[in-house]
Protein backbone atom coordinates (compact mmCIF):
# COMPACT_ATOMS: atom_id res chain seq x y z
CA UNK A 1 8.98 -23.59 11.89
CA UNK A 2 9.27 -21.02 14.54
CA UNK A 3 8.19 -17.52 13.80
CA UNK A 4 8.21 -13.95 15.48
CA UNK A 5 5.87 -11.48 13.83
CA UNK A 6 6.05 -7.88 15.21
CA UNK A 7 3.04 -6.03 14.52
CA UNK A 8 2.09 -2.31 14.44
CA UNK A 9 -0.90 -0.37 14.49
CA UNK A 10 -1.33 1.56 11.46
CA UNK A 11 -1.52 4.92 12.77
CA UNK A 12 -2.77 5.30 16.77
CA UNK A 13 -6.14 3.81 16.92
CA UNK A 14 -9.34 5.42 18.34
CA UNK A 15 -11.72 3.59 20.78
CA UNK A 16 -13.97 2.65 17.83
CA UNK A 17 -10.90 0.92 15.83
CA UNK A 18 -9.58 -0.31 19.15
CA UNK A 19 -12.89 -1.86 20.03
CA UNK A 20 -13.56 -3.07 16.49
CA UNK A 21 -9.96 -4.95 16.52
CA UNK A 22 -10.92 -6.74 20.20
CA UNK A 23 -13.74 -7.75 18.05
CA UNK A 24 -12.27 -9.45 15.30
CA UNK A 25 -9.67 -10.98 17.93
CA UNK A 26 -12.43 -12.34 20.17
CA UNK A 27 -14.12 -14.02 16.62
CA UNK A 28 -10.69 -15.18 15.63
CA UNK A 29 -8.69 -15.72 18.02
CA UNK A 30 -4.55 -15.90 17.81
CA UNK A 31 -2.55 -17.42 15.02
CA UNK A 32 -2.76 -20.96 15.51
CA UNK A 33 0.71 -22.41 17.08
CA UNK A 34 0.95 -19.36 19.14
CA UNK A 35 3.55 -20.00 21.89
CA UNK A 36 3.33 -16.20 23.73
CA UNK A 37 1.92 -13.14 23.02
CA UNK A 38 3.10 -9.86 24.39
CA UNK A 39 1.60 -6.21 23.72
CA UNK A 40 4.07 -3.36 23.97
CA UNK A 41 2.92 -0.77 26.82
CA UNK A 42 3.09 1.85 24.69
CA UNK A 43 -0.07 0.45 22.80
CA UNK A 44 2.42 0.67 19.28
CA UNK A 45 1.91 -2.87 18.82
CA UNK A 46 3.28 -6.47 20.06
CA UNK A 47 4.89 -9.82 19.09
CA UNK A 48 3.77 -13.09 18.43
CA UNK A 49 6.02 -16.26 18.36
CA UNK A 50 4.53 -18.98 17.15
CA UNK A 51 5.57 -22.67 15.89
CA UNK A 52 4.16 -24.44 12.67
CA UNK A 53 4.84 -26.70 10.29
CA UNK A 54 3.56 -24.17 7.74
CA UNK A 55 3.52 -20.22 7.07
CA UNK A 56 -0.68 -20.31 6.14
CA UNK A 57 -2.01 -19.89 9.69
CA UNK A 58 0.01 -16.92 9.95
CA UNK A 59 -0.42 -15.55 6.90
CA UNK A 60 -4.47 -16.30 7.38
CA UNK A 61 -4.12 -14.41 10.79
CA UNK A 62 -2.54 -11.81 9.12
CA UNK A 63 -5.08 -11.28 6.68
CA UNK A 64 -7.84 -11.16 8.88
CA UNK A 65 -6.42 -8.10 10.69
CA UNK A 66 -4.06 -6.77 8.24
CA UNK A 67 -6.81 -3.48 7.79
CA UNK A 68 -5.52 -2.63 11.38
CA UNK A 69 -1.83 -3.96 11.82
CA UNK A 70 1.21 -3.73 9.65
CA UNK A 71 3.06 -7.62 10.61
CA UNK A 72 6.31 -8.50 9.91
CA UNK A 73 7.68 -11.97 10.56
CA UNK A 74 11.38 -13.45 10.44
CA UNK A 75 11.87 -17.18 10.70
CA UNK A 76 13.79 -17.99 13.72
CA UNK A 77 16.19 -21.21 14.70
CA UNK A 78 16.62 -22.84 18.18
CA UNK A 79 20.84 -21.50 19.19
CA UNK A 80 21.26 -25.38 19.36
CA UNK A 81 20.15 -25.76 15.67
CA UNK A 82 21.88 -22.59 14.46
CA UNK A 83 25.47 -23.56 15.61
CA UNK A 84 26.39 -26.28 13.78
CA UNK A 85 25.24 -24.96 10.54
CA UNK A 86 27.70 -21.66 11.60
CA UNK A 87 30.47 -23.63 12.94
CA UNK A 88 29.89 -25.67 9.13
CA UNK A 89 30.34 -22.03 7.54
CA UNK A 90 33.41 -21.63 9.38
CA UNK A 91 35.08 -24.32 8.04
């Protein structure tokens, strides 16, 4: 299962919440199955795309740092698996 999660700081964090966050992520680490990680320059937020065979890693990730992130994640498909099932709709 492939997965993006966009997450958002909830609110703009201060130095203490910042530093307190690069805590838990140096204890924790990414979700596991993280393919890429990218931080928006804005310091709003990121995305994570990942790949598992299950949704609890991610959900376990997202409890560990849900006090300081809002997450949301869509499933995603590969184009090459997504067409036939379209061009099977079309019919």
């Amino acid at each position: 299962m492939l997965t993006l999660t966009t997450y958002k700081f909830k609110g703009f964090p201060s130095k203490e919440e910042t530093a307190k966050l690069m805590e838990l992520f140096a204890e924790h680490g990414a979700a596991e199955g993280t393919i890429s990680h990218y931080v928006f320059a804005d310091r709003s937020g990121g995305i994570v795309i990942a790949e598992n065979d299950s949704a609890m890693p991610g959900y376990e990730t997202s409890l560990t740092y849900s006090e300081y992130l809002s997450m949301e994640t869509k499933i995603m498909l590969t184009i090459e698996d997504a067409v036939p099932a379209i061009l099977a709709s079309l019919a």
